[in-house]
Protein backbone atom coordinates (compact mmCIF):
# COMPACT_ATOMS: atom_id res chain seq x y z
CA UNK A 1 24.73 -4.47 31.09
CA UNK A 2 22.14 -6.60 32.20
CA UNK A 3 19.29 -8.39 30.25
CA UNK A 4 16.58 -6.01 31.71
CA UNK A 5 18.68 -3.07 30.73
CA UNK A 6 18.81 -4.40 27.07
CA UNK A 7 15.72 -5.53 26.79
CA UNK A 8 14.30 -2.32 28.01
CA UNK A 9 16.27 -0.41 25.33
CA UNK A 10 15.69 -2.66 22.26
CA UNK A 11 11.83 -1.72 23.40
CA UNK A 12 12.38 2.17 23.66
CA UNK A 13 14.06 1.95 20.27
CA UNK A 14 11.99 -0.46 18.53
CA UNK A 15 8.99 1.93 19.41
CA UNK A 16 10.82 4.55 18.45
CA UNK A 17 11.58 3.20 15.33
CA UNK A 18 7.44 2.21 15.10
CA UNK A 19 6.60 6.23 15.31
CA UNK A 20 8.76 7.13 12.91
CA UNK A 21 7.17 4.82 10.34
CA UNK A 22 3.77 5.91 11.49
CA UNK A 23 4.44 9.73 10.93
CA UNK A 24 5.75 8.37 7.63
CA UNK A 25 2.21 8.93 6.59
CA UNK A 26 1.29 12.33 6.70
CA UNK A 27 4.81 13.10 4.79
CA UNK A 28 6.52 12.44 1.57
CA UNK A 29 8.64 9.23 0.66
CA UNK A 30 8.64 6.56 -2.60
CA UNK A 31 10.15 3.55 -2.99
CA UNK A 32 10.00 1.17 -6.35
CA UNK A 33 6.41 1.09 -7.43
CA UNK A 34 4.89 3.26 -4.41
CA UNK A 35 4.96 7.43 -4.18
CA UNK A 36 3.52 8.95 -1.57
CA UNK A 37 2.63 12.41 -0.63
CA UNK A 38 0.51 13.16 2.45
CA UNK A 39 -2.77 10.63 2.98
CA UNK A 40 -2.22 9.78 -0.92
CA UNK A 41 -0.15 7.12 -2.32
CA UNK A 42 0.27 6.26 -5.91
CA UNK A 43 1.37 2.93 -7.39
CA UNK A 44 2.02 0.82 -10.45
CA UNK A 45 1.58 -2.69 -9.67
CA UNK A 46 2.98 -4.99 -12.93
CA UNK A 47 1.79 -8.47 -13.25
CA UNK A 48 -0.32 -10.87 -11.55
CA UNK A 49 0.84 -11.50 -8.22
CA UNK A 50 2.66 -8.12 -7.67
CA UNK A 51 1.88 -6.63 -4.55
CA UNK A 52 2.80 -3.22 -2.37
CA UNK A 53 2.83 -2.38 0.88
CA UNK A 54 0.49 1.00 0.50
CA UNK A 55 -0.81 3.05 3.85
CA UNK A 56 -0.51 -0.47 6.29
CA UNK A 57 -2.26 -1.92 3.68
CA UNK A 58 -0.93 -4.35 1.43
CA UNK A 59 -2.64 -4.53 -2.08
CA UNK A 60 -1.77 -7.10 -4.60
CA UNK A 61 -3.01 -7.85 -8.30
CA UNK A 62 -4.89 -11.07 -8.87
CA UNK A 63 -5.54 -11.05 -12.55
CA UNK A 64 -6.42 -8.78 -15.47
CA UNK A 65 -8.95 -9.62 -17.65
CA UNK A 66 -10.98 -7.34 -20.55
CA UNK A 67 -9.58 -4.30 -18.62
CA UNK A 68 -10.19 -5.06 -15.51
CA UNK A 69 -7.78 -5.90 -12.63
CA UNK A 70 -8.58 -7.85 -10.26
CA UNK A 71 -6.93 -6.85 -6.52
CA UNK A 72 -6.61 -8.04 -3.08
CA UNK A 73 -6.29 -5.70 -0.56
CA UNK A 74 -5.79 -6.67 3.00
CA UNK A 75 -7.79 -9.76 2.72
CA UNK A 76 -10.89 -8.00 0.59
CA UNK A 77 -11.08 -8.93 -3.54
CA UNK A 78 -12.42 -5.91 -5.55
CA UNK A 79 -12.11 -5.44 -9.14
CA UNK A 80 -11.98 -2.13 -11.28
CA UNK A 81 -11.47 -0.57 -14.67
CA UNK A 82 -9.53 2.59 -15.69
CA UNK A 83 -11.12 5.44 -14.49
CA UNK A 84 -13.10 3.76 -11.54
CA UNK A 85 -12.47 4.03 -8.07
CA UNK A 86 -13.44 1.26 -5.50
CA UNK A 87 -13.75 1.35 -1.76
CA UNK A 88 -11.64 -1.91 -0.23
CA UNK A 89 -10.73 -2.11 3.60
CA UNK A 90 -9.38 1.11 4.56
CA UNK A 91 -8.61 2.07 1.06
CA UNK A 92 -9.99 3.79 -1.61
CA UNK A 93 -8.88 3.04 -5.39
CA UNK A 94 -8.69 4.83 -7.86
CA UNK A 95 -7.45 2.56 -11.09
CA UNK A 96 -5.71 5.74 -13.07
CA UNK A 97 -4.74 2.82 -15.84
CA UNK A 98 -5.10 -0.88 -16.64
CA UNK A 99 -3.22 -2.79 -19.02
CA UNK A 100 -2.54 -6.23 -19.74
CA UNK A 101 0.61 -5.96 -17.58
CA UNK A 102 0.23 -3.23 -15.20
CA UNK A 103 -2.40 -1.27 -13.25
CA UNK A 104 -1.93 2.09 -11.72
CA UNK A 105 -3.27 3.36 -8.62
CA UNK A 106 -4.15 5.93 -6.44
CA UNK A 107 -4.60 5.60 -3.09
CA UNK A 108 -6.19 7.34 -0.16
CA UNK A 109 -7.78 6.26 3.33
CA UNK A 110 -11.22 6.13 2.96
């Protein structure tokens, strides 16, 4: 087989591979800390620095402090309580539940 051939099918299967994820989106699927369900993920993140992967997004906890966590997500710092939703890149948040050690999310493509 030449290197044309096999480079053309690592291509067709590697994009094949890249639709499959995409349509992953509008199904069902969990992993870990991440369930997802149509356009909605939810997610329990537990300490400071823990991070998901959540719609091609990835979020991540900075800190929590009096009840209020403090995330990244994809590149954009917003901050929210339990019970308040925030609007960050192509996210929005809803914090379901903050603790000391964990925050719980729900997540939807704004």
């Amino acid at each position: 087989m030449t290197s044309t051939t096999r480079a053309a099918r690592f291509a067709a299967g590697a994009l094949a591979g890249g639709l499959s994820l995409a349509a992953l989106t509008g199904c069902s699927f969990s992993s870990q800390n991440v369930s997802c369900s149509g356009g909605t993920c939810t997610v329990t993140l537990s300490g400071a620095g823990a991070e998901a992967e959540i719609l091609g997004t990835t979020v991540s906890v900075g800190s929590v402090e009096d009840g209020r966590a403090s995330l990244s997500v994809g590149g954009t710092t917003v901050s929210c309580a339990q019970g308040e939703s925030v609007a960050a890149g192509p996210l929005e948040l809803a914090c379901s539940s903050v603790t000391d050690d964990s925050v719980e999310l729900r997540a939807t493509v704004g």
